[in-house]
Protein backbone atom coordinates (compact mmCIF):
# COMPACT_ATOMS: atom_id res chain seq x y z
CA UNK A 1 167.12 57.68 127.00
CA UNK A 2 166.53 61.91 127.47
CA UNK A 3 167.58 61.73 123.80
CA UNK A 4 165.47 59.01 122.42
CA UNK A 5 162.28 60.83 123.89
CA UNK A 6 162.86 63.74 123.14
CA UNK A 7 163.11 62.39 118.71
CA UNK A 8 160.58 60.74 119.36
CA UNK A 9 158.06 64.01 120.14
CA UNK A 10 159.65 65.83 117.64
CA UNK A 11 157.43 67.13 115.53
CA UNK A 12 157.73 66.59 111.65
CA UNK A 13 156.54 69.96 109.24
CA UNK A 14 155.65 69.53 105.45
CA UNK A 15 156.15 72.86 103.02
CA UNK A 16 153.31 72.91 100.59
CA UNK A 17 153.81 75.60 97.81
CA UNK A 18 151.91 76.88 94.91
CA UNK A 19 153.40 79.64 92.40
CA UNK A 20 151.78 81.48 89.52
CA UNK A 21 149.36 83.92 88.75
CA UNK A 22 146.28 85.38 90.28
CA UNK A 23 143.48 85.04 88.34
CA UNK A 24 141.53 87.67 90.63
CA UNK A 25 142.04 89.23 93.31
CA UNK A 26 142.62 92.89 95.54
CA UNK A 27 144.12 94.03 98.03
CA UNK A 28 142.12 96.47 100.60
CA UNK A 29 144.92 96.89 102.80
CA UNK A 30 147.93 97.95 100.78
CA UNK A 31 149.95 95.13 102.43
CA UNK A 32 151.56 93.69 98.99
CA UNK A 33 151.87 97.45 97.56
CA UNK A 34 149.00 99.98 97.32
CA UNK A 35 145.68 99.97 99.52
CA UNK A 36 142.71 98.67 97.44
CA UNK A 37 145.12 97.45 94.63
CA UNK A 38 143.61 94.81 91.97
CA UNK A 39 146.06 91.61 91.74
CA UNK A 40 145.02 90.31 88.72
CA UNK A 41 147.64 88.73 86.89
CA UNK A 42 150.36 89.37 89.39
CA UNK A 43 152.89 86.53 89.75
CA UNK A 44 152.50 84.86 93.32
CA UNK A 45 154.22 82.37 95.59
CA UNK A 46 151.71 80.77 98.57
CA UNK A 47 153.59 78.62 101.05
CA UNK A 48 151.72 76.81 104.20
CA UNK A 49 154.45 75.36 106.56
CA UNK A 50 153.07 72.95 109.36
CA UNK A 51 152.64 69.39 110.45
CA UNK A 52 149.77 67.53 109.08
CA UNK A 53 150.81 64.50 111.43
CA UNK A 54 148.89 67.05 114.14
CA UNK A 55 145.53 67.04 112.79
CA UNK A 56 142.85 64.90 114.84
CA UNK A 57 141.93 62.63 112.66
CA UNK A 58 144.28 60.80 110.59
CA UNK A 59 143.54 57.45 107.66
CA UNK A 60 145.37 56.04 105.36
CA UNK A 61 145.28 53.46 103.01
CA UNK A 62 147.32 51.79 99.92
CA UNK A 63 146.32 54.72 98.02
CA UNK A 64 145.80 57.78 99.95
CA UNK A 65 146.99 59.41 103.12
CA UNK A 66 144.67 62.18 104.46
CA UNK A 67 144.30 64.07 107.94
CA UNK A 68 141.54 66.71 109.07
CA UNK A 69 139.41 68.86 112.03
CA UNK A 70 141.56 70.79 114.33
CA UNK A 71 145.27 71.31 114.28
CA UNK A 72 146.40 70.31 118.00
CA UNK A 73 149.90 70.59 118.30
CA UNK A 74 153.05 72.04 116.42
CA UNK A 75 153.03 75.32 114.73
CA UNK A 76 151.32 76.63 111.47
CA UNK A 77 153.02 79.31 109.16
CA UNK A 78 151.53 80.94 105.77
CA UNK A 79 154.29 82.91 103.62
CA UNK A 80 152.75 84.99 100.34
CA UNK A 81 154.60 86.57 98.00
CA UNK A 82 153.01 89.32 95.67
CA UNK A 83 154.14 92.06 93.56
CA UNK A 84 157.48 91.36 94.94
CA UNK A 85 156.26 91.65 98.73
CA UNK A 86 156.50 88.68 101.49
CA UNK A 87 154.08 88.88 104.30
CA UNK A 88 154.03 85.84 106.69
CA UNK A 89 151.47 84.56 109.01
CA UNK A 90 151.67 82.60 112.45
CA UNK A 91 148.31 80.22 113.45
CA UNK A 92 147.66 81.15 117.16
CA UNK A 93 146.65 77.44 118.22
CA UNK A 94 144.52 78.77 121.45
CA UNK A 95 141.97 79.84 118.80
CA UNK A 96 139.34 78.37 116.64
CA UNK A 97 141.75 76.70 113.50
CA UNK A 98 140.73 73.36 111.01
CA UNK A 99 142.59 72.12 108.12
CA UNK A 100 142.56 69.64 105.43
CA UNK A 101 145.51 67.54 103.90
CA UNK A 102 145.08 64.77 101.21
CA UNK A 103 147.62 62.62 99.37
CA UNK A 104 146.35 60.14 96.89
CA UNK A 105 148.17 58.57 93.81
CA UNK A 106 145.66 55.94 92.96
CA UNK A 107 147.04 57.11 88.89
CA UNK A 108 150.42 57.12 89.95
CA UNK A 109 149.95 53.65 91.23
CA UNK A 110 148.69 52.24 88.02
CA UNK A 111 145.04 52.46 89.17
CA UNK A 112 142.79 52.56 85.99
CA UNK A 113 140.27 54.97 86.43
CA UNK A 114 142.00 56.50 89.67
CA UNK A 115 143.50 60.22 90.50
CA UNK A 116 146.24 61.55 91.98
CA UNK A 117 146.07 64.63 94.02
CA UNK A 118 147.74 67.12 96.34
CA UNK A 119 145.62 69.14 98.48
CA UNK A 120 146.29 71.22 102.08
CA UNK A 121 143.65 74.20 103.43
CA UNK A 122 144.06 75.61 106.53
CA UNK A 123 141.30 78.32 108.52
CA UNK A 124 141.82 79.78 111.10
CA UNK A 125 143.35 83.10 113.43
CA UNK A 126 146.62 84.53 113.21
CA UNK A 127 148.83 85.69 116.21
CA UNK A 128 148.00 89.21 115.52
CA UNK A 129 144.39 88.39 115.60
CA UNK A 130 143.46 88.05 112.00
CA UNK A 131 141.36 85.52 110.32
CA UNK A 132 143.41 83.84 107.44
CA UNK A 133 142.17 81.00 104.84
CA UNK A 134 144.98 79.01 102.66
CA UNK A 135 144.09 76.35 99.86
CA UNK A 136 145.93 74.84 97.65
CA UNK A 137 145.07 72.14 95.35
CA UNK A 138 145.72 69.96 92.30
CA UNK A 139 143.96 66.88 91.09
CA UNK A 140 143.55 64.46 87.91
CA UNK A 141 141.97 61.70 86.78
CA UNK A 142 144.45 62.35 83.32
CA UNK A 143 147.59 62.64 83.98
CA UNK A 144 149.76 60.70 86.84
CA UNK A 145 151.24 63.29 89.47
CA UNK A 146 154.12 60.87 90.85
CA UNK A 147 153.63 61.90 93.82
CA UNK A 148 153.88 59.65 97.16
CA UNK A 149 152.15 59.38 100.23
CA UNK A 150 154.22 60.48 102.96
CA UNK A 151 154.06 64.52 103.80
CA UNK A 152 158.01 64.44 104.41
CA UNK A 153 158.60 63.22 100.70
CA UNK A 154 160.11 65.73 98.31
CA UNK A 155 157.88 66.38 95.63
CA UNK A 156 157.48 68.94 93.07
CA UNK A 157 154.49 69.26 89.78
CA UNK A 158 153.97 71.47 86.47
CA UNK A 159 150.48 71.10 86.61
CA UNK A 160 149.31 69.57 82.77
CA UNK A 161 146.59 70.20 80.32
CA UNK A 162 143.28 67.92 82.22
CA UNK A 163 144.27 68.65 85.61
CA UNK A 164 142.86 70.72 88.27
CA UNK A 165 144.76 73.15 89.96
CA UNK A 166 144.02 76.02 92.09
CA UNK A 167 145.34 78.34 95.18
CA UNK A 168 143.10 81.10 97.47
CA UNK A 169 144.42 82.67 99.83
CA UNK A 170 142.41 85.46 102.38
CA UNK A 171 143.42 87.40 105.43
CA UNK A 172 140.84 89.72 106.92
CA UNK A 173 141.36 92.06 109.73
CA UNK A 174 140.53 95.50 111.31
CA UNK A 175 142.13 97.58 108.39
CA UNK A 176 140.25 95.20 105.85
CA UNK A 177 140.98 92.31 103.61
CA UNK A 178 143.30 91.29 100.99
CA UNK A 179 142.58 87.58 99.58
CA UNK A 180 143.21 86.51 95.77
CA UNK A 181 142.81 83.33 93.49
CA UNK A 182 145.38 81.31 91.75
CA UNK A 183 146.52 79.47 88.89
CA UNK A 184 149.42 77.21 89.93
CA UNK A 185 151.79 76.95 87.17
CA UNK A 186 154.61 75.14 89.73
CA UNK A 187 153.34 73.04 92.80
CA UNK A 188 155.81 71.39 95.59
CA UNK A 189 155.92 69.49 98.81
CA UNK A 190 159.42 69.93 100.58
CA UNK A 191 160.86 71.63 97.16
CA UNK A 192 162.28 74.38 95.83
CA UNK A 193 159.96 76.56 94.43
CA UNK A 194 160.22 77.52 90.76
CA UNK A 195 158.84 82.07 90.88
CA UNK A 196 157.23 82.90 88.17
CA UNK A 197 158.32 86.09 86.08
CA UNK A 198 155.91 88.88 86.69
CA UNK A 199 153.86 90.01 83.87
């Protein structure tokens, strides 16, 4: 019985990943290389690990699967890599957080006139006491994602010509703020994640 309780409260993390290049972006703080650094056109990898099953609200339906407002329980991680430098990010829960995750594959589905999309943002305050923002998004009413509902699935996208895709990521602290803007050229739930070659 200790056994089957204890799986059963087990909480359940998804990986959501974008990789490609910044489109804008600097870096006040010198944490991916040199204080006050433009990004632009660096290669970067953006990964937000945590549970969307631990979001207050939850819906879903035959053709989406979507979960908002405050992150309650489990654990929230953001991992960026630019200019060949990782830094890594824990949510501190006690604080102010809210997030966003949507799954729909109304296109995928067969839907005519539908779209498919991935999406995940998280706000809120790091352990250290910094304020952090990830997104991380593709949509499109063109071309069918094949993607599922469920946030354990293993899914990965090369985002086409008609779809919408985009990544920002900020953290702000006492020393200043870095933040940038993507163009995913490789997006994955649960995958392996295909690094671009730097420019």
């Amino acid at each position: 019985m200790l056994l089957i309780s204890l799986n059963i409260g087990q909480a359940h993390a998804w990986t959501f990943t974008t990789s490609g290049l910044i489109t804008s972006g600097f870096d006040n703080t010198g944490i991916f290389g040199i204080a006050n650094e433009d990004l632009t056109g660096l290669a970067y990898t953006q990964t937000l690990t945590i549970d969307p099953n631990q979001y207050e609200y939850q819906y879903t339906n035959p053709y989406n699967h979507y979960g908002n407002g405050s992150l309650v329980a489990g654990t929230a991680t953001e991992t960026v890599t630019v200019n060949g430098l990782t830094q890594s990010y824990l949510l501190d829960l006690t604080q102010s957080n809210s997030g966003q995750f949507s799954l729909i594959n109304q296109l995928t589905q067969g839907l005519v006139g539908g779209v498919d999309q991935a999406y995940q943002n998280q706000v809120g305050v790091t352990t250290d006491g910094q304020s952090f923002i990830s997104y991380m998004n593709v949509y499109s009413y063109a071309n069918p994602l094949n993607i599922g509902l469920s946030y354990t699935q293993i899914w990965s996208y090369s985002p086409q010509a008609g779809d919408v895709h985009d990544a920002w990521f900020r953290i702000s602290g006492p020393d200043g703020t870095t933040q940038f803007w993507g163009a995913p050229s490789f997006i994955s739930i649960n995958a392996a994640t295909a690094v671009p070659e730097p420019t």
